[in-house]
N, C-alpha and C. Protein backbone atom coordinates (compact mmCIF):
# COMPACT_ATOMS: atom_id res chain seq x y z
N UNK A 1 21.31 -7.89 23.12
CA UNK A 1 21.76 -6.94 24.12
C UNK A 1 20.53 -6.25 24.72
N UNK A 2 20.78 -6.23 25.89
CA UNK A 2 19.66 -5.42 26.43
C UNK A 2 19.49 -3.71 26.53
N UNK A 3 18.53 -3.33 26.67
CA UNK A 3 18.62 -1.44 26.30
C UNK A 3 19.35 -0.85 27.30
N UNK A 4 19.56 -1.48 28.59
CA UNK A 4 19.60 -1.07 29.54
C UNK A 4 20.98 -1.85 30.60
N UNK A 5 21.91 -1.86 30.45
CA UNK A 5 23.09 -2.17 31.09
C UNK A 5 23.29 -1.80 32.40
N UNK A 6 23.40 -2.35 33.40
CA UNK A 6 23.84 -2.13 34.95
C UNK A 6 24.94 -2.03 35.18
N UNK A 7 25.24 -0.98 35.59
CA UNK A 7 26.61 -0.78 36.33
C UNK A 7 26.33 -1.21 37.53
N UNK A 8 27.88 -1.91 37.53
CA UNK A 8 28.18 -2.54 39.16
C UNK A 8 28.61 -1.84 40.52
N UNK A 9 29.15 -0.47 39.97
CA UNK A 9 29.60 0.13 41.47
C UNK A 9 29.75 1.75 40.26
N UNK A 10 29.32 2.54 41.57
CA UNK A 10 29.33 4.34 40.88
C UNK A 10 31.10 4.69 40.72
N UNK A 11 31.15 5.32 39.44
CA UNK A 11 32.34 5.72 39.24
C UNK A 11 33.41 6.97 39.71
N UNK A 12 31.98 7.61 41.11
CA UNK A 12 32.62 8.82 41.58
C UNK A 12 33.62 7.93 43.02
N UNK A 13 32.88 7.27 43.82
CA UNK A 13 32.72 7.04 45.37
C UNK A 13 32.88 4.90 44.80
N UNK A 14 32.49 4.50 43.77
CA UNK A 14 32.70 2.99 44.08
C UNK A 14 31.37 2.10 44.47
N UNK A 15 30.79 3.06 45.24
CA UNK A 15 29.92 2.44 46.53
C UNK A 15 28.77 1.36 45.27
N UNK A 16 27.89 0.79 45.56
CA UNK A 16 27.40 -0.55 45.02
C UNK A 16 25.96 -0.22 44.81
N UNK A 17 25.41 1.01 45.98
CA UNK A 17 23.86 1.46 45.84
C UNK A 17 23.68 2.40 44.58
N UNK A 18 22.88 1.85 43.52
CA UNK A 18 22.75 2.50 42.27
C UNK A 18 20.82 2.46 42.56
N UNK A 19 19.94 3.28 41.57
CA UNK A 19 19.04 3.20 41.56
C UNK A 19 18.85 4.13 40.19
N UNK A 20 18.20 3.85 39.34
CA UNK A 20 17.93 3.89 37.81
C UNK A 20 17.41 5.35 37.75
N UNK A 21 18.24 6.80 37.48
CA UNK A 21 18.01 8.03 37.71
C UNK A 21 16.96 8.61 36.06
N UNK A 22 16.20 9.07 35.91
CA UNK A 22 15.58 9.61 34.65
C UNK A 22 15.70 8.30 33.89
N UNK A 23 16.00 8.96 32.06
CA UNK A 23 16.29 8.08 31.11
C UNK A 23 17.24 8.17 30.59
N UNK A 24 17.56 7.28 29.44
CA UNK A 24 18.50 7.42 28.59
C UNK A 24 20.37 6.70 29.14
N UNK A 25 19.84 5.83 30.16
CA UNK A 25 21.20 5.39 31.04
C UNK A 25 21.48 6.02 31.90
N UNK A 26 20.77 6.96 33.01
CA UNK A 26 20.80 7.65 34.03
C UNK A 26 21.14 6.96 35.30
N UNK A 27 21.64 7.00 36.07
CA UNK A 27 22.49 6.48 37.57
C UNK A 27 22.10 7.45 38.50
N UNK A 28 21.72 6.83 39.61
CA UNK A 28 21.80 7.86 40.86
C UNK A 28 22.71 7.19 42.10
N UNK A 29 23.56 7.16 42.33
CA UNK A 29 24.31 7.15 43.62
C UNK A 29 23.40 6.88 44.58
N UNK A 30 23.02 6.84 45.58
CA UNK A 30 22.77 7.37 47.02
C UNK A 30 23.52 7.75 48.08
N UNK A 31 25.26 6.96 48.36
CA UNK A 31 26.21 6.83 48.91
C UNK A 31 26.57 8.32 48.74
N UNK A 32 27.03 8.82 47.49
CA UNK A 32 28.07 9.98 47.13
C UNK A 32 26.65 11.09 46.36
N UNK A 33 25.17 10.73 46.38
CA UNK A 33 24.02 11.72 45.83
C UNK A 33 24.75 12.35 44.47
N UNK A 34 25.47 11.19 44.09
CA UNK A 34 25.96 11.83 42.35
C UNK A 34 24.69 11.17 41.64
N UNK A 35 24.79 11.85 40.10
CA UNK A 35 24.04 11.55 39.15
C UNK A 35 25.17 10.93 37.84
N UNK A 36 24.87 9.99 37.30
CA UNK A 36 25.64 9.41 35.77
C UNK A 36 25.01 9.07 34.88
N UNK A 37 25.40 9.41 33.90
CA UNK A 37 24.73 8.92 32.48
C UNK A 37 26.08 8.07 31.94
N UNK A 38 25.35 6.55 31.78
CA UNK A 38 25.91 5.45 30.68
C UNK A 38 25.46 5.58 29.34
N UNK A 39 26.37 5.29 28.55
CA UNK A 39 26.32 4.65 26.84
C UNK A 39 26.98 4.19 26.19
N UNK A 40 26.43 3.43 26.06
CA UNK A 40 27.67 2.35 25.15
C UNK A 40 27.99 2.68 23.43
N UNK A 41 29.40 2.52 23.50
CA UNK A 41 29.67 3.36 22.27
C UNK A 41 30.12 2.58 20.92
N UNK A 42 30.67 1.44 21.01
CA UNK A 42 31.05 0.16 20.38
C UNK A 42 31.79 -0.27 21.17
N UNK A 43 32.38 -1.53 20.17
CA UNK A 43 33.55 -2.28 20.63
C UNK A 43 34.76 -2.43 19.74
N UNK A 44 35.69 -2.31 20.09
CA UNK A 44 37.40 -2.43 19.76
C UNK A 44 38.37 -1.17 20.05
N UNK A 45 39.07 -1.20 19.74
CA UNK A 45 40.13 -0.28 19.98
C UNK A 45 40.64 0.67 18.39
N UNK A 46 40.83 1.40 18.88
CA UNK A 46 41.61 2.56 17.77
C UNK A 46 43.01 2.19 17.51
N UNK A 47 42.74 1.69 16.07
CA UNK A 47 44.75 1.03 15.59
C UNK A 47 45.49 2.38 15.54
N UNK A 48 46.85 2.33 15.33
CA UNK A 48 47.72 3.65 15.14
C UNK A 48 47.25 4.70 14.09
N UNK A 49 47.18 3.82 12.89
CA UNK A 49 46.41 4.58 11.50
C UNK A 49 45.34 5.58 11.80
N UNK A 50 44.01 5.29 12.61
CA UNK A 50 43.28 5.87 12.97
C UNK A 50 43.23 6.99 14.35
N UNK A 51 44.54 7.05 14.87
CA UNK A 51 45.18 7.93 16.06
C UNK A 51 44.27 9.27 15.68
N UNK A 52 43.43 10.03 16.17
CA UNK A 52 43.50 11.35 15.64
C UNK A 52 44.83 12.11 16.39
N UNK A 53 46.32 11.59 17.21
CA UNK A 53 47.18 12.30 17.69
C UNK A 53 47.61 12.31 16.60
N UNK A 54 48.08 11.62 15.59
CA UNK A 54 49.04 11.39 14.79
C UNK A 54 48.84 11.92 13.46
N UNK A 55 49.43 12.70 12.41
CA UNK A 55 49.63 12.79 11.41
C UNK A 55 48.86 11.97 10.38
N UNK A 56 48.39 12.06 9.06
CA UNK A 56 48.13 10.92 8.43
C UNK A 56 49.05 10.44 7.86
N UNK A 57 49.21 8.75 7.91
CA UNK A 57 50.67 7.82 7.32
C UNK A 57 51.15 8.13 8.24
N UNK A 58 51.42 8.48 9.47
CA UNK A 58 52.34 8.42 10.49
C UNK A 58 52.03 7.89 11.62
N UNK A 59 53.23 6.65 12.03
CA UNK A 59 53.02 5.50 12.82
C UNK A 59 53.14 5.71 14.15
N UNK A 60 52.90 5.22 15.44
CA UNK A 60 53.48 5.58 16.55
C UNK A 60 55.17 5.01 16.42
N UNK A 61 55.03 4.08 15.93
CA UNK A 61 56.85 3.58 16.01
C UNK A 61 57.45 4.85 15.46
N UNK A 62 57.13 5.96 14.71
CA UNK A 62 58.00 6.44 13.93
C UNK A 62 57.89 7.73 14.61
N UNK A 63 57.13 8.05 15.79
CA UNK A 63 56.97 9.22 16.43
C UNK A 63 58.52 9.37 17.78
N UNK A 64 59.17 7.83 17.94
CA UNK A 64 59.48 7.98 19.08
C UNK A 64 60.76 8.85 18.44
């Protein structure tokens, strides 16, 4: 993996002009003059068990 991941379009405005703002995964817009910070956090999803909505031992099936 590389340190440094490109986003494809800014998440305020869409627009496609990005240019590499500071460090640490920094974004600069030019289109919308926003600023973003990326980071990647892992990968997968949160099962029911691990919900912090939910109770511990308590399922979403058993919430409805």
């Amino acid at each position: 993996m590389t340190e440094r991941a490109v986003p494809f379009y800014c998440p305020y405005c869409g627009d496609e002009d990005l240019e590499p703002y500071e460090s640490d995964g920094g974004w600069h817009c030019r289109a919308c003059t926003r600023a973003f910070r990326l980071r990647y956090v892992g990968t997968g999803a949160l099962s029911a068990a691990t919900d912090p909505g939910l109770p511990s031992g308590e399922h979403k099936e058993a919430r409805r």
